[in-house]
N, C-alpha and C. Protein backbone atom coordinates (compact mmCIF):
# COMPACT_ATOMS: atom_id res chain seq x y z
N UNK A 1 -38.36 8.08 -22.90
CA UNK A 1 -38.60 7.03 -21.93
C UNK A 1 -38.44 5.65 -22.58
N UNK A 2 -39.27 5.64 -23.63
CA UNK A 2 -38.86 4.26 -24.50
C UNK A 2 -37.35 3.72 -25.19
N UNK A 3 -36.72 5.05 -25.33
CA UNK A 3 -35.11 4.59 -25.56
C UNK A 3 -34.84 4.26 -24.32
N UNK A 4 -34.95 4.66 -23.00
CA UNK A 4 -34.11 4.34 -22.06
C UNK A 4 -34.29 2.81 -21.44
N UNK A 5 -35.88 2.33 -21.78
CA UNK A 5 -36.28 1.25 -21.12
C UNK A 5 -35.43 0.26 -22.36
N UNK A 6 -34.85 0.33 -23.76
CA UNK A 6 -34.52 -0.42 -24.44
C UNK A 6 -33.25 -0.34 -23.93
N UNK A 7 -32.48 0.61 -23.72
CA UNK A 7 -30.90 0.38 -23.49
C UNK A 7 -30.75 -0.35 -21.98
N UNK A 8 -31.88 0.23 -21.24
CA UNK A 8 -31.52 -0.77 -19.93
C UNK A 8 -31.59 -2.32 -19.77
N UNK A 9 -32.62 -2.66 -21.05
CA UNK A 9 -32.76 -4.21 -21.32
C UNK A 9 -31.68 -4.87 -22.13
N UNK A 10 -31.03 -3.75 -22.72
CA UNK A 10 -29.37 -4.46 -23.50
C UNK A 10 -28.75 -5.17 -22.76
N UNK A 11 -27.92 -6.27 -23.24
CA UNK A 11 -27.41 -7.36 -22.75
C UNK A 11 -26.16 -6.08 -22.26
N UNK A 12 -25.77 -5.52 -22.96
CA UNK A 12 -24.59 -4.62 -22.64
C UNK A 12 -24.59 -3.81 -21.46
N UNK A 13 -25.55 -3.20 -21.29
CA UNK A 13 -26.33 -2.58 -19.88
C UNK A 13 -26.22 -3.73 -18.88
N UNK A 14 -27.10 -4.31 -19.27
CA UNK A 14 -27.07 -5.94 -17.71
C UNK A 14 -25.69 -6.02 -17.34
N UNK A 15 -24.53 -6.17 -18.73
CA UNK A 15 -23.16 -6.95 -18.34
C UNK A 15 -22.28 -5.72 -17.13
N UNK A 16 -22.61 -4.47 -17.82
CA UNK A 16 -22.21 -3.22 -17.33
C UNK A 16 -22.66 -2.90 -15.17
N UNK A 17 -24.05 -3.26 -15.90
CA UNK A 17 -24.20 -3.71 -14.24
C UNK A 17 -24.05 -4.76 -13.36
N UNK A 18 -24.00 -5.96 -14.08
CA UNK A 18 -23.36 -6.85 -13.15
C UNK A 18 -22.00 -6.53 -12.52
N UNK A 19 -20.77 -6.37 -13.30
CA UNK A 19 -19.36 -6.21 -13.03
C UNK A 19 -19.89 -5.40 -11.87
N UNK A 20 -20.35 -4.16 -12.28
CA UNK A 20 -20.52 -2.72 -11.19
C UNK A 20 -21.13 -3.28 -10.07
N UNK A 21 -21.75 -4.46 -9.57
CA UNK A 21 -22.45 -5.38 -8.81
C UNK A 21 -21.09 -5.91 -7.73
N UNK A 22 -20.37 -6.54 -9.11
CA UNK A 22 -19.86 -7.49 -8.30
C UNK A 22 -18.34 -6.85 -7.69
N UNK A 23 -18.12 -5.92 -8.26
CA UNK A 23 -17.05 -5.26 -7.76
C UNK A 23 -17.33 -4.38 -6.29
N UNK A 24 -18.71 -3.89 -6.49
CA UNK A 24 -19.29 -3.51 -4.97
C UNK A 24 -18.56 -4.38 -4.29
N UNK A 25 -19.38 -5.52 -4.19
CA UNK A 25 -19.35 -6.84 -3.33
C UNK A 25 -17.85 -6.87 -2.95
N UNK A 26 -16.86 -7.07 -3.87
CA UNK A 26 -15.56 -7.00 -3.32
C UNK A 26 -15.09 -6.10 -2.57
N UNK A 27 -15.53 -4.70 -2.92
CA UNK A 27 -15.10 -3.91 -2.32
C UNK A 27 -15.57 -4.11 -0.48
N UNK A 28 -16.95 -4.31 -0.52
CA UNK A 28 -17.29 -4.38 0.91
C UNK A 28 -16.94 -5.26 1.37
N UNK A 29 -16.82 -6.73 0.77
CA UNK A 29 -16.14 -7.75 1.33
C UNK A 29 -14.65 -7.45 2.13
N UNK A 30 -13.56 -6.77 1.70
CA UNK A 30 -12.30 -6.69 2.15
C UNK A 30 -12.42 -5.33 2.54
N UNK A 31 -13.77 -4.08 3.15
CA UNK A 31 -13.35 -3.07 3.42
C UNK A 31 -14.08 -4.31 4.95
N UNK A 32 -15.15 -4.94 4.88
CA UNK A 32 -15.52 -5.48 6.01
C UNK A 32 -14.23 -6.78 6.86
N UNK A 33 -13.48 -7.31 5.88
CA UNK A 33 -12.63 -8.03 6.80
C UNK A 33 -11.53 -6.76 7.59
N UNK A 34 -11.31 -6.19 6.87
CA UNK A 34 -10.25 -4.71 7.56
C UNK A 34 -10.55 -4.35 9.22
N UNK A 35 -11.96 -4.59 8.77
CA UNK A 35 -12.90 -3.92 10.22
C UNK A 35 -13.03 -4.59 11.12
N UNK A 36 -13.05 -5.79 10.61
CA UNK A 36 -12.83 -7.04 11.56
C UNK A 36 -11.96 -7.01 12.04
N UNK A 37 -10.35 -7.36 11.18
CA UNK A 37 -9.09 -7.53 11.73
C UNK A 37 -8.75 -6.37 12.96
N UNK A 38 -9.02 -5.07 12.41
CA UNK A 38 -9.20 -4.16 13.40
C UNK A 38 -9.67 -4.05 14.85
N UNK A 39 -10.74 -4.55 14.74
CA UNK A 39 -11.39 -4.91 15.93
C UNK A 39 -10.62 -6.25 16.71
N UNK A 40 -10.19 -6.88 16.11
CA UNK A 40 -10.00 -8.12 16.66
C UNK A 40 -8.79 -7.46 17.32
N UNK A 41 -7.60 -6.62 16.31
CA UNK A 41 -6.63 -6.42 17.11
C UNK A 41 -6.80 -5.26 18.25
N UNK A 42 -7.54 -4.51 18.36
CA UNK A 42 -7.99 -3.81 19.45
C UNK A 42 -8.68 -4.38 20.63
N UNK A 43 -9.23 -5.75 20.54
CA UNK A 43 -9.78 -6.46 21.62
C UNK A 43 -8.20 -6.97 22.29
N UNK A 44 -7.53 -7.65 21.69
CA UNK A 44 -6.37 -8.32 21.86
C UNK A 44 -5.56 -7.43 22.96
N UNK A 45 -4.92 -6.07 22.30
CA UNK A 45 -4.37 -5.28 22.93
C UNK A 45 -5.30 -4.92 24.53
N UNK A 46 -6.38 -4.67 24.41
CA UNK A 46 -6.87 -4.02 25.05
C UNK A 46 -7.14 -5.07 26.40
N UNK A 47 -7.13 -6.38 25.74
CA UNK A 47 -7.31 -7.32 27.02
C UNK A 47 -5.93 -7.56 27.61
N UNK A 48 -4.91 -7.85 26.72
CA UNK A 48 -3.46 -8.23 26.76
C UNK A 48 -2.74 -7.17 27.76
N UNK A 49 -2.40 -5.92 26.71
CA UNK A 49 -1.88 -5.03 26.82
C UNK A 49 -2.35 -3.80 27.22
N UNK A 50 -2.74 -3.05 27.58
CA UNK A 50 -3.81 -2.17 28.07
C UNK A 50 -3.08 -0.49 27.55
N UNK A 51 -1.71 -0.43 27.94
CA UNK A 51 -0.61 0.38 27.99
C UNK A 51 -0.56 0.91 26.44
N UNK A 52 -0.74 0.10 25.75
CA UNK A 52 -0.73 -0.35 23.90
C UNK A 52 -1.79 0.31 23.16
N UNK A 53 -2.92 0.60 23.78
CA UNK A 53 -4.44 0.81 23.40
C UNK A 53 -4.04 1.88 22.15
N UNK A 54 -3.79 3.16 22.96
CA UNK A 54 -3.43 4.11 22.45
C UNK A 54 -2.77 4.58 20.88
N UNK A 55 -1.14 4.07 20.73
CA UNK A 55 -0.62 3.77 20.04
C UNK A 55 -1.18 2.62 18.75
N UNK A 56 -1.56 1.49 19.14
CA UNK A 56 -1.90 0.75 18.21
C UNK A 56 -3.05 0.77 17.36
N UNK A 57 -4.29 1.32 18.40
CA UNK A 57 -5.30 1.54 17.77
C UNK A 57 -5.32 2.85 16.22
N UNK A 58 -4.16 3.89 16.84
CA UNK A 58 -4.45 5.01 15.64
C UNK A 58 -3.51 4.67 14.58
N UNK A 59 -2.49 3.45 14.67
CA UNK A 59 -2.04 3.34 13.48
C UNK A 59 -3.04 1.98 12.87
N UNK A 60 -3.79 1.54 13.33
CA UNK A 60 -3.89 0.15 12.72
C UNK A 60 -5.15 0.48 11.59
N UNK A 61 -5.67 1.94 12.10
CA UNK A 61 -6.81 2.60 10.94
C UNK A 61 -6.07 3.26 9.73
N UNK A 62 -4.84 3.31 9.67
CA UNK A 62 -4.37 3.23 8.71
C UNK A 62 -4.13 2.40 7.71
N UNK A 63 -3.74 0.93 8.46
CA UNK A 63 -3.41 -0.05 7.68
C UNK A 63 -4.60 -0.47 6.75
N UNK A 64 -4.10 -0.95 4.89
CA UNK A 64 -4.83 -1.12 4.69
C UNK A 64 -4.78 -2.55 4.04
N UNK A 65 -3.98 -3.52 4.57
CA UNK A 65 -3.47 -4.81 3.91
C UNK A 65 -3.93 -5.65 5.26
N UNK A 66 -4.90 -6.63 4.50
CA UNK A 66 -5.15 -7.72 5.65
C UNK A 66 -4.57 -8.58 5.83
N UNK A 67 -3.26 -8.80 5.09
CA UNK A 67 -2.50 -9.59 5.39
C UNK A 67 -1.67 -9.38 6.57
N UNK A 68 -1.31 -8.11 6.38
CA UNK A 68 -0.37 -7.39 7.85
C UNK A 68 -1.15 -7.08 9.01
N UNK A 69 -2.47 -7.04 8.69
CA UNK A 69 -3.56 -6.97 10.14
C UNK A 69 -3.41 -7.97 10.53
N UNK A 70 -3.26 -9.38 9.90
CA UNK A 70 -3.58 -10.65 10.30
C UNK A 70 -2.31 -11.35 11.16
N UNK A 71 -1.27 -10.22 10.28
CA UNK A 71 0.34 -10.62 10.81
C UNK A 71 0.44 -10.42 12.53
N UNK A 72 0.06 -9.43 12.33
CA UNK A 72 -0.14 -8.14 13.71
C UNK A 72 -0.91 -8.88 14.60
N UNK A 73 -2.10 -9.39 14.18
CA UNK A 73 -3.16 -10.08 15.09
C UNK A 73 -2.47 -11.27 15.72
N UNK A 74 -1.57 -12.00 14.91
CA UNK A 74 -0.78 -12.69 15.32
C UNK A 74 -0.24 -12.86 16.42
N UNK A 75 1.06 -11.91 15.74
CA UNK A 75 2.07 -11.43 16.81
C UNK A 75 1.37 -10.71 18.07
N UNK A 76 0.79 -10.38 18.19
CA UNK A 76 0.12 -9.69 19.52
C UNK A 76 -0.35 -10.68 20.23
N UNK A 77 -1.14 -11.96 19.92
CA UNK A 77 -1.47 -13.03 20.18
C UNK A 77 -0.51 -14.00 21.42
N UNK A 78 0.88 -13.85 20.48
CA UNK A 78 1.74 -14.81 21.06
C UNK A 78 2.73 -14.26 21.72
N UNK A 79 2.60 -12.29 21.91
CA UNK A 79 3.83 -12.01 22.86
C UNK A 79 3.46 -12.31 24.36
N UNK A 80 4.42 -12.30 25.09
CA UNK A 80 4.36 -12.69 26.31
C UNK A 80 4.39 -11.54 26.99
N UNK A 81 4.82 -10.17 27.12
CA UNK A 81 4.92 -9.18 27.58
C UNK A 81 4.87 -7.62 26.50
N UNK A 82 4.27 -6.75 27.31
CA UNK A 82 4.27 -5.24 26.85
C UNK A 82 5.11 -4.93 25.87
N UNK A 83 6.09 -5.27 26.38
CA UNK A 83 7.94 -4.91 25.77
C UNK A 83 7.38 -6.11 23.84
N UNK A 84 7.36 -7.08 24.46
CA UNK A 84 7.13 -7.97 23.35
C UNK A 84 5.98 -7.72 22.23
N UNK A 85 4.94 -6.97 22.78
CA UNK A 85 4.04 -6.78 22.12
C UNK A 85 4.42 -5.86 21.24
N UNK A 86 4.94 -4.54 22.44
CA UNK A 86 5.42 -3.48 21.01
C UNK A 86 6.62 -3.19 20.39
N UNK A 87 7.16 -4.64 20.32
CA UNK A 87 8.34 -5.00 19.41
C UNK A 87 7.13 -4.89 18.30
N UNK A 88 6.32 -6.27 17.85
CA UNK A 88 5.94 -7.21 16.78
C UNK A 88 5.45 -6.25 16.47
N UNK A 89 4.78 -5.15 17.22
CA UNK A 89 3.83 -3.70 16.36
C UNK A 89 4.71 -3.09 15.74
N UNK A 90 6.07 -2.72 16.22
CA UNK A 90 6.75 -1.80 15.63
C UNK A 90 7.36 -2.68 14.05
N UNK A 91 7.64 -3.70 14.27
CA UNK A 91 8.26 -4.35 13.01
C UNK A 91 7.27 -4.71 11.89
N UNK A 92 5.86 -4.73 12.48
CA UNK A 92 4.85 -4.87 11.58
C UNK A 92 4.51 -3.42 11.06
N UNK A 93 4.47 -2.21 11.66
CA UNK A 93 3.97 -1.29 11.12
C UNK A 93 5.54 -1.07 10.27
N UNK A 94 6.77 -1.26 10.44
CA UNK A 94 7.50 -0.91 9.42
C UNK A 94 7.44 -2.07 8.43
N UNK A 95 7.46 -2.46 8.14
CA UNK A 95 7.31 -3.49 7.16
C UNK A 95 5.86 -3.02 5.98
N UNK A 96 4.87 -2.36 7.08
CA UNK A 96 4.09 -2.38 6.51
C UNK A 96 3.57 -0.90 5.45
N UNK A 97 5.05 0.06 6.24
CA UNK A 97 5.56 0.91 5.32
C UNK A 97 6.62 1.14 4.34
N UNK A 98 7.22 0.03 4.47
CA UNK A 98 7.93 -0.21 3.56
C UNK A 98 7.42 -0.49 2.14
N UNK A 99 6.16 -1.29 2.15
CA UNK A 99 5.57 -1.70 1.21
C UNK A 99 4.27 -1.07 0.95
């Protein structure tokens, strides 16, 4: 018991757990914007496009780049029609397999 309470007070221990701290944090940070973008683009479609729900929603739980959620959130944003919408989905989900 007394070795363990000394190694947990090591500066080396603390440093070991901070990183392991702060890398959590990142991790939930960008698994929580994902969830967001997600949602946001499922409100979008779903108010916009209704026809779309389907399709967009089961690929967009794939995606795992918030940059291309954000692309997507975009483009869904500013199409003017169905047809238009699932252009920008289709060129975003390839793009977003490409890479």
């Amino acid at each position: 018991m007394l070795s363990e309470d000394i190694f947990e007070d090591s500066w080396a221990y603390q440093e070991m757990v901070a990183k392991g701290q702060q890398k959590g944090f990142e991790i939930g940070l960008h698994e929580g914007e994902l969830h967001a973008l997600r949602g946001v683009i499922v409100d979008i479609v779903q108010r916009r496009f209704p026809p779309l729900v389907t399709l967009v929603s089961s690929h967009i739980q794939k995606m795992e780049d918030a940059v291309q959620l954000r692309r997507l959130s975009v483009e869904l944003s500013i199409a003017q029609t169905v047809q238009e919408a699932e252009q920008a989905f289709k060129v975003v989900v390839k793009d977003t397999q490409q890479h």
